[in-house]
Protein backbone atom coordinates (compact mmCIF):
# COMPACT_ATOMS: atom_id res chain seq x y z
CA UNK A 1 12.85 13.22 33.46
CA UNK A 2 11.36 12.52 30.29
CA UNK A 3 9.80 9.47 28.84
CA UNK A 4 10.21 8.38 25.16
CA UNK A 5 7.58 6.50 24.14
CA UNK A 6 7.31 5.15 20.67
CA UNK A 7 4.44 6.12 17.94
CA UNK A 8 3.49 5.67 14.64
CA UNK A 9 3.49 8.21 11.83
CA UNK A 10 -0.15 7.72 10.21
CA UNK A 11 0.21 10.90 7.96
CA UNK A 12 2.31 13.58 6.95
CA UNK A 13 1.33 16.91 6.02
CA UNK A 14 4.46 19.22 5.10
CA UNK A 15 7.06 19.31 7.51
CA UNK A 16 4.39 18.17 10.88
CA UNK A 17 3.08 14.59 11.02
CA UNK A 18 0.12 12.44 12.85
CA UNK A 19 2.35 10.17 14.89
CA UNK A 20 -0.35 7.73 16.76
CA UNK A 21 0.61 6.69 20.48
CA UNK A 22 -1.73 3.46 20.59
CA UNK A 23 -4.79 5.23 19.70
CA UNK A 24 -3.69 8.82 20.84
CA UNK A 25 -2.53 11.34 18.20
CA UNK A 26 0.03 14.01 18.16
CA UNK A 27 0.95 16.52 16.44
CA UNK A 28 5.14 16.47 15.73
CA UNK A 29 7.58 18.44 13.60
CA UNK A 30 9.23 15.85 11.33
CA UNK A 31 12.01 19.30 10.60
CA UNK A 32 14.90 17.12 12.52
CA UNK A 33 14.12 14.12 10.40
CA UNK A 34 13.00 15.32 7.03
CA UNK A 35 13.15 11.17 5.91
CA UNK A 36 10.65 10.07 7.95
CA UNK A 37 7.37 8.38 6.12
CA UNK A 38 4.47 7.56 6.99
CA UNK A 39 4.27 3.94 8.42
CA UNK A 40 7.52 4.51 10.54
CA UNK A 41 8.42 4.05 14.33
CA UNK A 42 9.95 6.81 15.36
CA UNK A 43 10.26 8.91 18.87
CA UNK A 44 9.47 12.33 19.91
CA UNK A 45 10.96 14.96 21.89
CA UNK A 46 9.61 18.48 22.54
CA UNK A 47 7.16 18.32 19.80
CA UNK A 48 9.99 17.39 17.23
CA UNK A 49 10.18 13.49 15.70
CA UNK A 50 14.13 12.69 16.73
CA UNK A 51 14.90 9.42 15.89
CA UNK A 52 13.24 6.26 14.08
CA UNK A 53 12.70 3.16 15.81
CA UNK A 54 13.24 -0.38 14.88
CA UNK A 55 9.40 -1.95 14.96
CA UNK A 56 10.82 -5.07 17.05
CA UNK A 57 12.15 -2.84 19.53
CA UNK A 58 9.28 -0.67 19.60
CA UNK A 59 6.87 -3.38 20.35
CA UNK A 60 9.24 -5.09 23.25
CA UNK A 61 9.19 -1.02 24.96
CA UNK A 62 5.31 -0.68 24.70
CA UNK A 63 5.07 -4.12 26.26
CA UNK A 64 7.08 -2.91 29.40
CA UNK A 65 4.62 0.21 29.48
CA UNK A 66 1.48 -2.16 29.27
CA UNK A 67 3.13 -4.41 31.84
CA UNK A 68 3.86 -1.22 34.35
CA UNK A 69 0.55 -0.18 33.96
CA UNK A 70 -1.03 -3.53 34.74
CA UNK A 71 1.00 -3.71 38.19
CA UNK A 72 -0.35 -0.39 39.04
C-alpha cells in the first residue's frame, strides 16, 4: 500500500527538487512534471513528483494525518 502525502517544493535544481513534508525534505525527480515551480503542492511517488495538488485540499489531507496521529 502506499501513502501519498502532500509536500511542498522549496527549490528546484534542474530536473530534482526540495519538496518539504512539514519540516522533512526530500529529494524528487520533477522529470514527470517538468511545470512544476517552486511554491507548489504536489505529490510523490517512487522518488518522482506525479501530480500537483490543490493547497485547500492539501491542507484538509495533512489535517487527517495530524488527527490519526493524535489518536495514536
Amino acid at each position: 500500500m502506499c501513502l501519498a502525502i502532500p509536500g511542498k517544493i522549496v527549490e528546484i535544481d534542474g530536473t530534482n527538487a526540495i519538496i518539504d513534508y512539514g519540516g522533512i525534505r526530500k529529494k524528487a525527480s520533477i522529470l514527470v512534471m517538468p511545470d512544476a515551480a517552486v511554491g507548489d503542492m504536489v505529490i510523490v511517488h517512487a522518488g518522482f513528483v506525479i501530480s500537483k495538488i490543490d493547497e485547500k485540499e492539501a491542507q484538509k489531507t495533512l489535517s487527517v494525518f495530524r488527527t490519526i496521529d493524535e489518536i495514536r
